[in-house]
N, C-alpha and C. Protein backbone atom coordinates (compact mmCIF):
# COMPACT_ATOMS: atom_id res chain seq x y z
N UNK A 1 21.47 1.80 20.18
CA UNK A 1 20.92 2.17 18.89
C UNK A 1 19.93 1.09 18.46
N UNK A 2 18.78 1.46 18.10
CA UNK A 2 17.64 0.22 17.52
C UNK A 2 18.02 -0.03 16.06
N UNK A 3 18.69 1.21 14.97
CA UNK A 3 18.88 0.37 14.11
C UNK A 3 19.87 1.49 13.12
N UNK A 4 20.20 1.20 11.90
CA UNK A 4 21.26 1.53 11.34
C UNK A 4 20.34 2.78 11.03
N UNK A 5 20.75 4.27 10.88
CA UNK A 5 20.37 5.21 10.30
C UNK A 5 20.06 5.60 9.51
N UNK A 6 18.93 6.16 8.68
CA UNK A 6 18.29 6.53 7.60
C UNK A 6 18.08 4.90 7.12
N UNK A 7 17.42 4.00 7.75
CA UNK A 7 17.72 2.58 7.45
C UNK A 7 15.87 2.46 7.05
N UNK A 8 15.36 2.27 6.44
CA UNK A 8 13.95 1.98 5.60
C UNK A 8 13.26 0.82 6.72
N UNK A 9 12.18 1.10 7.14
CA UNK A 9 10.84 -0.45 7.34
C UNK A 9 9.93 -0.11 7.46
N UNK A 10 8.77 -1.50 6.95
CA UNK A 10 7.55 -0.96 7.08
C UNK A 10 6.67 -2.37 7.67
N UNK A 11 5.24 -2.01 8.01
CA UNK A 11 4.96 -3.18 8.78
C UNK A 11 4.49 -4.17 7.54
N UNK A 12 5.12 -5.71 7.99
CA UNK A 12 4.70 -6.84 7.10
C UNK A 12 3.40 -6.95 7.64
N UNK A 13 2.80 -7.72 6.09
CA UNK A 13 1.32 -7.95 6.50
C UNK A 13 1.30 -9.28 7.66
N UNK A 14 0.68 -9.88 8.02
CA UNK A 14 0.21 -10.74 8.69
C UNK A 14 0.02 -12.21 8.15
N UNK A 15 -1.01 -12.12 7.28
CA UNK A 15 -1.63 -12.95 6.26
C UNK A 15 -1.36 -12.58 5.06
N UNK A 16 -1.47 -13.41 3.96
CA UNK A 16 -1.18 -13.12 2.72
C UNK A 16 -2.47 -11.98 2.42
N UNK A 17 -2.29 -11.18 1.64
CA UNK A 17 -3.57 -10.28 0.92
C UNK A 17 -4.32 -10.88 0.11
N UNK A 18 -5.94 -10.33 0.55
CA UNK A 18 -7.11 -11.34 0.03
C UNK A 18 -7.07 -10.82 -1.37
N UNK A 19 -7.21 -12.13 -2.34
CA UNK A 19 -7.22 -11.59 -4.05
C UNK A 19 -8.79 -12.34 -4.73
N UNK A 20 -9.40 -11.29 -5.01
CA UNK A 20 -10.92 -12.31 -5.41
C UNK A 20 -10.65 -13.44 -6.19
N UNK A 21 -9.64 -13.29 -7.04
CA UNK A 21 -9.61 -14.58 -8.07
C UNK A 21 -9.14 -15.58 -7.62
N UNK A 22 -8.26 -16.02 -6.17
CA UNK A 22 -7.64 -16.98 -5.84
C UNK A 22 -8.81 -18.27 -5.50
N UNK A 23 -8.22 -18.96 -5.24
CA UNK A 23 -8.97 -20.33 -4.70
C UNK A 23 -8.34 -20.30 -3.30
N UNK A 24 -9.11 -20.62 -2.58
CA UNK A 24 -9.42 -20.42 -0.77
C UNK A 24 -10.22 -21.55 -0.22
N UNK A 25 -9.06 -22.36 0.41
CA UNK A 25 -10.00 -23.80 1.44
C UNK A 25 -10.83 -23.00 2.36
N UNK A 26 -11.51 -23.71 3.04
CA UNK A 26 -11.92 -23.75 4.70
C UNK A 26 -11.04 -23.88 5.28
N UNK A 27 -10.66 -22.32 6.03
CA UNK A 27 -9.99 -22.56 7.22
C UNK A 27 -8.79 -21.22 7.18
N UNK A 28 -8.44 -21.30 5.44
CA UNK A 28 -7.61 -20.23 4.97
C UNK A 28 -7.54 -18.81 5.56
N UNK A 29 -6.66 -18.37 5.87
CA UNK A 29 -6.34 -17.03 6.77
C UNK A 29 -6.28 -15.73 5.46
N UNK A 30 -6.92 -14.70 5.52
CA UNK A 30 -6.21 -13.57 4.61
C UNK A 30 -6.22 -12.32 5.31
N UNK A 31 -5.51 -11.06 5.00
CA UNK A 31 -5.75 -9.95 5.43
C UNK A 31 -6.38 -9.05 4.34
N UNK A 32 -7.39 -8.42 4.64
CA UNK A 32 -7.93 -7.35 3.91
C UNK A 32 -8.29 -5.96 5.16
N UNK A 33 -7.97 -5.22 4.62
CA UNK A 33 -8.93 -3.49 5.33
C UNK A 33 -8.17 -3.72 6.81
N UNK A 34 -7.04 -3.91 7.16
CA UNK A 34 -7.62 -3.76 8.38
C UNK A 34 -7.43 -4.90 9.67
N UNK A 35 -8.10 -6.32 9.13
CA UNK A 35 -8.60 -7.18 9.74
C UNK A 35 -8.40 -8.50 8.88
N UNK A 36 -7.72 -9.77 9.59
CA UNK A 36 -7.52 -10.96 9.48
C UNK A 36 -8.87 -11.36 9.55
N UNK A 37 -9.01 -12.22 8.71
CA UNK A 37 -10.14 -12.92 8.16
C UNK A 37 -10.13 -14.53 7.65
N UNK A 38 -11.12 -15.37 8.22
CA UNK A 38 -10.59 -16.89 7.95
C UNK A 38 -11.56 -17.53 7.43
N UNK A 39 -11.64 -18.23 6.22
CA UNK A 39 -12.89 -18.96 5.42
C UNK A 39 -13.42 -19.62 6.04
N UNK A 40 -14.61 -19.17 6.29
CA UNK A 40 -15.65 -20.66 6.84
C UNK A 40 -15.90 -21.39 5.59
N UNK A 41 -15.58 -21.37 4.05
CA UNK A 41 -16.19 -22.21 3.43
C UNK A 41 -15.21 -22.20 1.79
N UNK A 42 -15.05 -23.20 1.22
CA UNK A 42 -14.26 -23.21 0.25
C UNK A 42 -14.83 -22.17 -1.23
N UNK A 43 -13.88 -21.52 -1.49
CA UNK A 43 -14.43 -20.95 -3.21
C UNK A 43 -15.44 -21.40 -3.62
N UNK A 44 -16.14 -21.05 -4.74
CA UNK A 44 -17.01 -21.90 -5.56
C UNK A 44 -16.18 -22.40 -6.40
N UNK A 45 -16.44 -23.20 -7.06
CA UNK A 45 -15.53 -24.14 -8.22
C UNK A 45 -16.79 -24.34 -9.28
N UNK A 46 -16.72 -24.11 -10.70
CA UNK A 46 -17.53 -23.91 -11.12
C UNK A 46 -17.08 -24.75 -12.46
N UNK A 47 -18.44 -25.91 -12.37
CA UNK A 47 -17.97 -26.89 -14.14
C UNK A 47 -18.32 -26.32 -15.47
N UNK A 48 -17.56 -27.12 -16.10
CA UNK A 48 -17.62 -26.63 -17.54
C UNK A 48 -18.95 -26.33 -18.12
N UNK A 49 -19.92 -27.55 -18.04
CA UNK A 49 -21.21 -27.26 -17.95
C UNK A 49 -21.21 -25.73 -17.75
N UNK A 50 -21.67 -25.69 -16.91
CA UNK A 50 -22.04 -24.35 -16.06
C UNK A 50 -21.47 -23.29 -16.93
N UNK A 51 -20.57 -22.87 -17.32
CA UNK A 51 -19.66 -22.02 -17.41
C UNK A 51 -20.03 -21.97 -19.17
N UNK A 52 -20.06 -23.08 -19.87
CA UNK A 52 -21.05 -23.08 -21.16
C UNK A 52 -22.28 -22.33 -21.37
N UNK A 53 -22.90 -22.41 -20.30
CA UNK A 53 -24.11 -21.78 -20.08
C UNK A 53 -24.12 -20.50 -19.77
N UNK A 54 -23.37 -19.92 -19.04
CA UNK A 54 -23.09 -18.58 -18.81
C UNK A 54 -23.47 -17.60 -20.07
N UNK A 55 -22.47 -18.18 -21.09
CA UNK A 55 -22.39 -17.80 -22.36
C UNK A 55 -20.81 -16.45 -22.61
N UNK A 56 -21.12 -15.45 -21.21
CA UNK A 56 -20.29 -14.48 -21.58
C UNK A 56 -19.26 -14.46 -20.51
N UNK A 57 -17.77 -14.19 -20.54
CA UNK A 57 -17.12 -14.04 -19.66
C UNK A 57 -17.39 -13.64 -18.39
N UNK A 58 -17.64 -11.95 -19.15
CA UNK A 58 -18.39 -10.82 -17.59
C UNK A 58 -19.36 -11.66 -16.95
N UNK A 59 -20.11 -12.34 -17.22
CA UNK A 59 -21.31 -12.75 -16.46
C UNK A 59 -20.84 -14.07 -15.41
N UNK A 60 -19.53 -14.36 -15.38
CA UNK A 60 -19.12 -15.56 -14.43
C UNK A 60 -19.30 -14.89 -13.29
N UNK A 61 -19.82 -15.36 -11.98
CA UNK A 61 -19.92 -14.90 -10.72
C UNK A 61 -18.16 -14.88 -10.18
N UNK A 62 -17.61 -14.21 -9.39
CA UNK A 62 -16.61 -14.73 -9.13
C UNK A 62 -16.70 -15.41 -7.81
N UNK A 63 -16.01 -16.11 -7.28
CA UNK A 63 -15.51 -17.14 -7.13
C UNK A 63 -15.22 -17.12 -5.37
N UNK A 64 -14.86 -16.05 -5.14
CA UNK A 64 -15.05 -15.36 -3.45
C UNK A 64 -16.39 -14.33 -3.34
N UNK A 65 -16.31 -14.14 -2.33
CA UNK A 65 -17.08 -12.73 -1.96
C UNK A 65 -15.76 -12.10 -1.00
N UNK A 66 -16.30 -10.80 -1.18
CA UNK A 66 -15.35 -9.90 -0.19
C UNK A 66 -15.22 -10.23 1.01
N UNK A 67 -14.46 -10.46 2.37
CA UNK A 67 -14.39 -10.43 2.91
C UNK A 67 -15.17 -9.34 4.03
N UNK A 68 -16.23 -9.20 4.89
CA UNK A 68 -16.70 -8.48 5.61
C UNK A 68 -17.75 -8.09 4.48
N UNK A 69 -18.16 -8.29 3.75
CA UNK A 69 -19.95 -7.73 2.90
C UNK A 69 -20.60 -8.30 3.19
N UNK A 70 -21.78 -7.69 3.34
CA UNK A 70 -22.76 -7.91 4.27
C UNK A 70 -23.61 -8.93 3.08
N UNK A 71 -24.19 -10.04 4.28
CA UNK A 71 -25.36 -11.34 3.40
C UNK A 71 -24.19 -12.37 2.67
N UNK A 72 -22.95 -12.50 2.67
CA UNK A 72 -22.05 -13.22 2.71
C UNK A 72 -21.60 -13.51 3.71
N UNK A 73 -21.37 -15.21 3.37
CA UNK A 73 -20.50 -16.16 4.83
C UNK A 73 -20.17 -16.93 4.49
N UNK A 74 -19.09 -16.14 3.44
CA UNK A 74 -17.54 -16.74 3.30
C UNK A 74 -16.44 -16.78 4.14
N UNK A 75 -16.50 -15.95 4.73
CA UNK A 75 -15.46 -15.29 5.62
C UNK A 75 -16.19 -15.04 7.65
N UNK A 76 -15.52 -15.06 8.08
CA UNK A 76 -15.63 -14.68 9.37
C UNK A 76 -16.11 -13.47 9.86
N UNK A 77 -16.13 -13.02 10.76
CA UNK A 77 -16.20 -11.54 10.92
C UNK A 77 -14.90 -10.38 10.98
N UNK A 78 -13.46 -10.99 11.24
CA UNK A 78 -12.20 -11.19 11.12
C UNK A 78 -11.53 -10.07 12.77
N UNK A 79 -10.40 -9.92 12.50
CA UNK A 79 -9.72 -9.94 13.62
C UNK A 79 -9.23 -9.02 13.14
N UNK A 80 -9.28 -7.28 14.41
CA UNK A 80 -8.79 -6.11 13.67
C UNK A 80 -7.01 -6.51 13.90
N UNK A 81 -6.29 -6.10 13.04
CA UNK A 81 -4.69 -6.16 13.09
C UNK A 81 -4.02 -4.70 13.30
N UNK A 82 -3.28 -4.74 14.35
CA UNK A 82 -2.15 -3.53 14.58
C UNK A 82 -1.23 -3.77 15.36
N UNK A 83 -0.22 -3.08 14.81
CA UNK A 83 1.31 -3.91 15.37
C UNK A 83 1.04 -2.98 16.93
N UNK A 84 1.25 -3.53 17.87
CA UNK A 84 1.10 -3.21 19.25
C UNK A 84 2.29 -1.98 19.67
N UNK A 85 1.73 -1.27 20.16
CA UNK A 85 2.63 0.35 20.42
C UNK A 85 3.80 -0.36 21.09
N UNK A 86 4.98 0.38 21.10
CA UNK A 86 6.05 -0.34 21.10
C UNK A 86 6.92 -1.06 21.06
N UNK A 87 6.66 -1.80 19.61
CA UNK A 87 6.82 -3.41 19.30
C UNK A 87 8.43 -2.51 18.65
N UNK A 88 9.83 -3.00 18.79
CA UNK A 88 11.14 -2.29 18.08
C UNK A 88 11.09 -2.78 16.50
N UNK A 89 11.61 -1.86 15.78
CA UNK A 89 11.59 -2.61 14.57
C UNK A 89 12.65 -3.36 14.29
N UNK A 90 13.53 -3.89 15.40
CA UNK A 90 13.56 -5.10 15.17
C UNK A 90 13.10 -6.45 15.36
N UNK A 91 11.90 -6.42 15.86
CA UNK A 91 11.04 -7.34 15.70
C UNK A 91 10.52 -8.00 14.29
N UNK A 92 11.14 -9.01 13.91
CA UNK A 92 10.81 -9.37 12.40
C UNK A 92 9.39 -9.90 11.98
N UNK A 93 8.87 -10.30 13.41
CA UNK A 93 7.34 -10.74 13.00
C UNK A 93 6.48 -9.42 12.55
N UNK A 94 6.87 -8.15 12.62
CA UNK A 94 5.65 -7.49 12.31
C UNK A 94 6.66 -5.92 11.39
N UNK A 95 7.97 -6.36 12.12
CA UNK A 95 8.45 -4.88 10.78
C UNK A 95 9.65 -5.70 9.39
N UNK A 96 9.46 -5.58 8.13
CA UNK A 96 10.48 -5.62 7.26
C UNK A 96 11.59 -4.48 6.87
N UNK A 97 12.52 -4.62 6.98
CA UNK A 97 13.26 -3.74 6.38
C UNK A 97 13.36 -3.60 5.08
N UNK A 98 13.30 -2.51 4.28
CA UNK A 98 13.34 -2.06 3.01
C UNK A 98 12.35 -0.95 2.59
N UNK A 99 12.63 -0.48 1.05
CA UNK A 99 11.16 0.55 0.89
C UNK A 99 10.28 -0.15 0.32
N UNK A 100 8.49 0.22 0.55
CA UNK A 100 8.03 -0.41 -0.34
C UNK A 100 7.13 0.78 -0.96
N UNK A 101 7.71 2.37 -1.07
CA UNK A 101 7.18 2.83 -1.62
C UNK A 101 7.34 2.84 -2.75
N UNK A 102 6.18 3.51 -3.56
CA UNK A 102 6.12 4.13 -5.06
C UNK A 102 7.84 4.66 -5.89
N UNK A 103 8.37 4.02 -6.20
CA UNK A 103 9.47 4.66 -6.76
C UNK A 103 9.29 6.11 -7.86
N UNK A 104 7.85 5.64 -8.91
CA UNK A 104 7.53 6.20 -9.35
C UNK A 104 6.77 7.73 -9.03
N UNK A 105 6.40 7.56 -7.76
CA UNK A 105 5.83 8.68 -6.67
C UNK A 105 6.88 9.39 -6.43
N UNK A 106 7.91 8.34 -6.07
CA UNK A 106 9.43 9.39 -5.30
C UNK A 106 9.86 10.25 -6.40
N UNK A 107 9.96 9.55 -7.76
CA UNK A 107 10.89 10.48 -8.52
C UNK A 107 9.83 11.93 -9.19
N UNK A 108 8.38 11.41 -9.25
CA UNK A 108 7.67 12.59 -9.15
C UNK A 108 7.76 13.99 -8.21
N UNK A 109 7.88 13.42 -7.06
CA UNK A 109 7.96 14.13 -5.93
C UNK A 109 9.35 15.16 -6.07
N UNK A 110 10.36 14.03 -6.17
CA UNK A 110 11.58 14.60 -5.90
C UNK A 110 11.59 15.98 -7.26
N UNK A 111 11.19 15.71 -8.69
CA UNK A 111 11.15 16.71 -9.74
C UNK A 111 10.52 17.68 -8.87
N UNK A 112 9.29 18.01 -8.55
CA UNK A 112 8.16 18.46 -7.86
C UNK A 112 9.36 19.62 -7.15
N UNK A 113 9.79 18.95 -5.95
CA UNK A 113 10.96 19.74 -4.91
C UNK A 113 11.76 20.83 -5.62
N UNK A 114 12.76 20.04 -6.43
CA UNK A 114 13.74 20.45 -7.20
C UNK A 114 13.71 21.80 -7.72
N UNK A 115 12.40 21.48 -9.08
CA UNK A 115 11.92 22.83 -9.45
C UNK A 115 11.67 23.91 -8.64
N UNK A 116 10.60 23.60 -7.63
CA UNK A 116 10.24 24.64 -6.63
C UNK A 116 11.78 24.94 -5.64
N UNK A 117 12.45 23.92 -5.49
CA UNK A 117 13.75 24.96 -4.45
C UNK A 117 14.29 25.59 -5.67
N UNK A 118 14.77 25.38 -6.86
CA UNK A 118 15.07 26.13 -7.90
C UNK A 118 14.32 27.63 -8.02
N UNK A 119 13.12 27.66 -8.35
CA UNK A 119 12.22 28.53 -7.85
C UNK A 119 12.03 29.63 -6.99
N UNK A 120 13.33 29.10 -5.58
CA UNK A 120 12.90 29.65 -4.60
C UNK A 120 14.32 30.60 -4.77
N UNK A 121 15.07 29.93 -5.02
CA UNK A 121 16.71 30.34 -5.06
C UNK A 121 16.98 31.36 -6.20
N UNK A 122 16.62 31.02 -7.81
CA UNK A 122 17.30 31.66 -8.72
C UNK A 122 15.54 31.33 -9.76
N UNK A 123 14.61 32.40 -9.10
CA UNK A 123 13.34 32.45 -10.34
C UNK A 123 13.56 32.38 -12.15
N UNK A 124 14.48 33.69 -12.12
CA UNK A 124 15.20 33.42 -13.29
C UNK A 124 16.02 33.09 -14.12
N UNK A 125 16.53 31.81 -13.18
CA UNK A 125 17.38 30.88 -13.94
C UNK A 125 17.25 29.75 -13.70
N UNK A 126 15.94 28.96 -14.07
CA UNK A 126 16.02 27.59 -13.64
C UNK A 126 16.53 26.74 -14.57
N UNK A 127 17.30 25.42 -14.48
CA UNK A 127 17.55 25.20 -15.34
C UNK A 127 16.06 24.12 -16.37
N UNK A 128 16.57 24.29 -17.86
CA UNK A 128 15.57 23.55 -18.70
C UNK A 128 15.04 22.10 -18.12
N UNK A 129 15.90 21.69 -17.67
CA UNK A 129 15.84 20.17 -17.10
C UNK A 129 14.51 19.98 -16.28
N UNK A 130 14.92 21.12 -15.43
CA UNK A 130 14.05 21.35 -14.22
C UNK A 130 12.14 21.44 -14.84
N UNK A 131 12.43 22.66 -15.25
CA UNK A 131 11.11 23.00 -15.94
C UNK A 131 10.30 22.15 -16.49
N UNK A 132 11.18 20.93 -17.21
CA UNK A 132 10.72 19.82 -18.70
C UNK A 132 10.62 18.56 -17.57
N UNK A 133 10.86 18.66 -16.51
CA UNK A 133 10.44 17.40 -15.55
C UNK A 133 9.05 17.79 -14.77
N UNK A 134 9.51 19.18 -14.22
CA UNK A 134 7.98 19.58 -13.72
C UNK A 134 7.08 19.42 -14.21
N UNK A 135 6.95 19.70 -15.99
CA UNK A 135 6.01 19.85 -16.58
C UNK A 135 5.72 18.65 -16.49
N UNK A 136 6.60 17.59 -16.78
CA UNK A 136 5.75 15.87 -17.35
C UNK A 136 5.61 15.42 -16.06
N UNK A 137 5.59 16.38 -14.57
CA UNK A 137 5.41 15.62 -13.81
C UNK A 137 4.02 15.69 -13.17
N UNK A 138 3.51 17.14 -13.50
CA UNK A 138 2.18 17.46 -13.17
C UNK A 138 1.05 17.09 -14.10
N UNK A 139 1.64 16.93 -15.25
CA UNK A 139 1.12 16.19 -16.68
C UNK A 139 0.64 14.85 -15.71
N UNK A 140 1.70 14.31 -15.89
CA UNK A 140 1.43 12.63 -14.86
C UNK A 140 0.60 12.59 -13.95
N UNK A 141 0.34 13.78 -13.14
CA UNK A 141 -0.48 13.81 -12.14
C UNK A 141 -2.16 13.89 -12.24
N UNK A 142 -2.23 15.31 -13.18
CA UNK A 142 -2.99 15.26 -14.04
C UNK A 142 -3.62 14.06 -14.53
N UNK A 143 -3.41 13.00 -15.11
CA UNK A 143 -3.66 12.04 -16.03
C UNK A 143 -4.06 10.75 -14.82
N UNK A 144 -2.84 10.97 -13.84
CA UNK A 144 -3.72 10.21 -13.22
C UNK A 144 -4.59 10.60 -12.29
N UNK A 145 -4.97 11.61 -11.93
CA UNK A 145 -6.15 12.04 -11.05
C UNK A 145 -7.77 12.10 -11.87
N UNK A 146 -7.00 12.00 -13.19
CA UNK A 146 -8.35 11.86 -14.53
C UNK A 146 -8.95 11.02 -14.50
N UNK A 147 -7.89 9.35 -14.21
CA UNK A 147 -8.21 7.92 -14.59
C UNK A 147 -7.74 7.85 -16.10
N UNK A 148 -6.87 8.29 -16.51
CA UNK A 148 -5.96 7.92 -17.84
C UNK A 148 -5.40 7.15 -17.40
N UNK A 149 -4.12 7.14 -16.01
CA UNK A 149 -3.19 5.96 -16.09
C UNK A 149 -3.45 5.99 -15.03
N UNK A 150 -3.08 4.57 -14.49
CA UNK A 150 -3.36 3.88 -13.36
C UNK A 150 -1.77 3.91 -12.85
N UNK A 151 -1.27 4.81 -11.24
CA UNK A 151 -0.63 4.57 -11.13
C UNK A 151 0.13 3.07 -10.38
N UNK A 152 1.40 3.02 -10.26
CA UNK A 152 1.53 1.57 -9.45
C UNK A 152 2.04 2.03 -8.27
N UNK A 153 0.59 1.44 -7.40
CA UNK A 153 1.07 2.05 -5.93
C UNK A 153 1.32 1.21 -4.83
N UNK A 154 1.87 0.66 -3.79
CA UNK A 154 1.47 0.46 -2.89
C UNK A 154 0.52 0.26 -1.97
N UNK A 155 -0.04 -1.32 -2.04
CA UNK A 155 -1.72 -1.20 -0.80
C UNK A 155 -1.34 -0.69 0.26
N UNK A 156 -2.47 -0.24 1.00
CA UNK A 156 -2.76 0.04 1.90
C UNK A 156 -1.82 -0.69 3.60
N UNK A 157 -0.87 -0.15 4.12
CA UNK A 157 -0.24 -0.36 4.97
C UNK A 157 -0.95 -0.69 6.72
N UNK A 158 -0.61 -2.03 7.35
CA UNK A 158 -1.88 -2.21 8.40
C UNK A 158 -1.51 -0.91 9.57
N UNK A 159 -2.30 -0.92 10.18
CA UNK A 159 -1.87 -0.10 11.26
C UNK A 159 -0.79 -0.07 11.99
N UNK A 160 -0.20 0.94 12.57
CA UNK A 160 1.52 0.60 13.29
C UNK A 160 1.53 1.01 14.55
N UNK A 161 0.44 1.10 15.34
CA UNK A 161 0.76 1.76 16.86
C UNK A 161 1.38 2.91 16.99
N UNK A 162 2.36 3.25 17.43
CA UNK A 162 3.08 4.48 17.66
C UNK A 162 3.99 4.62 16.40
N UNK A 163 4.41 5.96 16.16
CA UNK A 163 5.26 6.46 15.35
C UNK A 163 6.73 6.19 16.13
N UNK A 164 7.59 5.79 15.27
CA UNK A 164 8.66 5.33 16.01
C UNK A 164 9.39 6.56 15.81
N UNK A 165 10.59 7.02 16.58
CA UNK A 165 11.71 8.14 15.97
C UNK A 165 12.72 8.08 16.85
N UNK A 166 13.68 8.56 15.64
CA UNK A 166 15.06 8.06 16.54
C UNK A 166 16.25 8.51 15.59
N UNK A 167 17.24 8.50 15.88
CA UNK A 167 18.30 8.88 15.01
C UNK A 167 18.96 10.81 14.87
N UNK A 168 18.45 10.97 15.92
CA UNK A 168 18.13 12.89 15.80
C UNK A 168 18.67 13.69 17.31
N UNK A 169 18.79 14.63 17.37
CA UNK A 169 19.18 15.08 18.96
C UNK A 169 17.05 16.03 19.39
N UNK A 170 17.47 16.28 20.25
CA UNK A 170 16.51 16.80 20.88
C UNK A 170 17.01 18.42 20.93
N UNK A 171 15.70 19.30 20.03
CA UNK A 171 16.33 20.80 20.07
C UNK A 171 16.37 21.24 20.88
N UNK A 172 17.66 22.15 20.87
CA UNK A 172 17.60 23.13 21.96
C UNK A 172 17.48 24.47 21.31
N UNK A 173 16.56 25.43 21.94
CA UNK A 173 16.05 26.56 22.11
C UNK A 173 16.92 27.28 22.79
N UNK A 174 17.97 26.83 23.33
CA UNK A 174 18.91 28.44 24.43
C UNK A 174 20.34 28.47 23.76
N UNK A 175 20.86 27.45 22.46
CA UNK A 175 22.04 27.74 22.30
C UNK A 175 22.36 29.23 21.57
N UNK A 176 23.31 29.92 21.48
CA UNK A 176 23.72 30.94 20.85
C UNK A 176 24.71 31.22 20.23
């Protein structure tokens, strides 16, 4: 057995995730998009002077450039990252155990289900519960597909090689 059943992982990043506002030596490792990336050159650091002069917040340059934008050389050209096809997840350098999805996604989702197997079973008798979750759940969806609320999601996960699976029998088609 590779691992305990219905047991949660997902791939750890590599490098810490690149954040524009941080401060970054020469030499510093980050992951963004994809691809490990390493400073050829320290942040800007910017004096008070300077920053007097600006006059307005918005107008401070920040402090990195993106990693991989073009006419910047801050950064390297970087190193694509993917956990290598058949790495087990118990390999701790590249899988964590736990969820790191959206909780808030799941319990959307799960209302979402509910109603509709309700739906599917007894049209005219769902219960109120059901209905008054659906509703605030497509509401939610709604709102955020608008740009009203920003949901809290999960970045972007690096690549994983193969789909792992396991824990299941293999169907058979001739039993009767």
């Amino acid at each position: 057995m590779v691992g305990p059943r219905y047991a949660l992982y997902y791939v750890a990043y590599p490098q810490p995730r690149f954040n524009i506002g941080a401060a970054y030596n020469k030499g510093d490792r980050v992951y963004y998009q994809g691809k490990v990336y390493t400073a050829l050159q320290a942040s800007a650091v910017y004096s008070d002077s300077y920053l007097l002069q600006v006059g307005k917040l918005q107008n401070i340059p920040p402090v990195n450039s993106f990693p991989g934008a073009p006419g910047y050389n801050q950064w390297d050209g970087g190193e694509p990252y993917a956990v290598p096809a058949g790495t087990l997840i118990t390999d701790t350098a590249f899988w964590t155990p736990g969820d790191n999805r959206s909780q808030q996604m799941l319990q959307i989702m799960a209302d979402l289900v509910l109603f509709y197997a309700h739906q599917r079973i007894s049209p005219m008798s769902i219960p109120e519960l059901r209905k008054e979750n659906y509703r605030e759940a497509i509401n939610w969806l709604i709102d955020a597909g608008e740009g009203n609320i920003t949901p809290n999601l999960p970045l972007r996960q690096p690549f994983a090689g193969n789909k792992i699976r396991y824990g299941g029998s293999v169907r058979s088609q001739y039993n009767y």
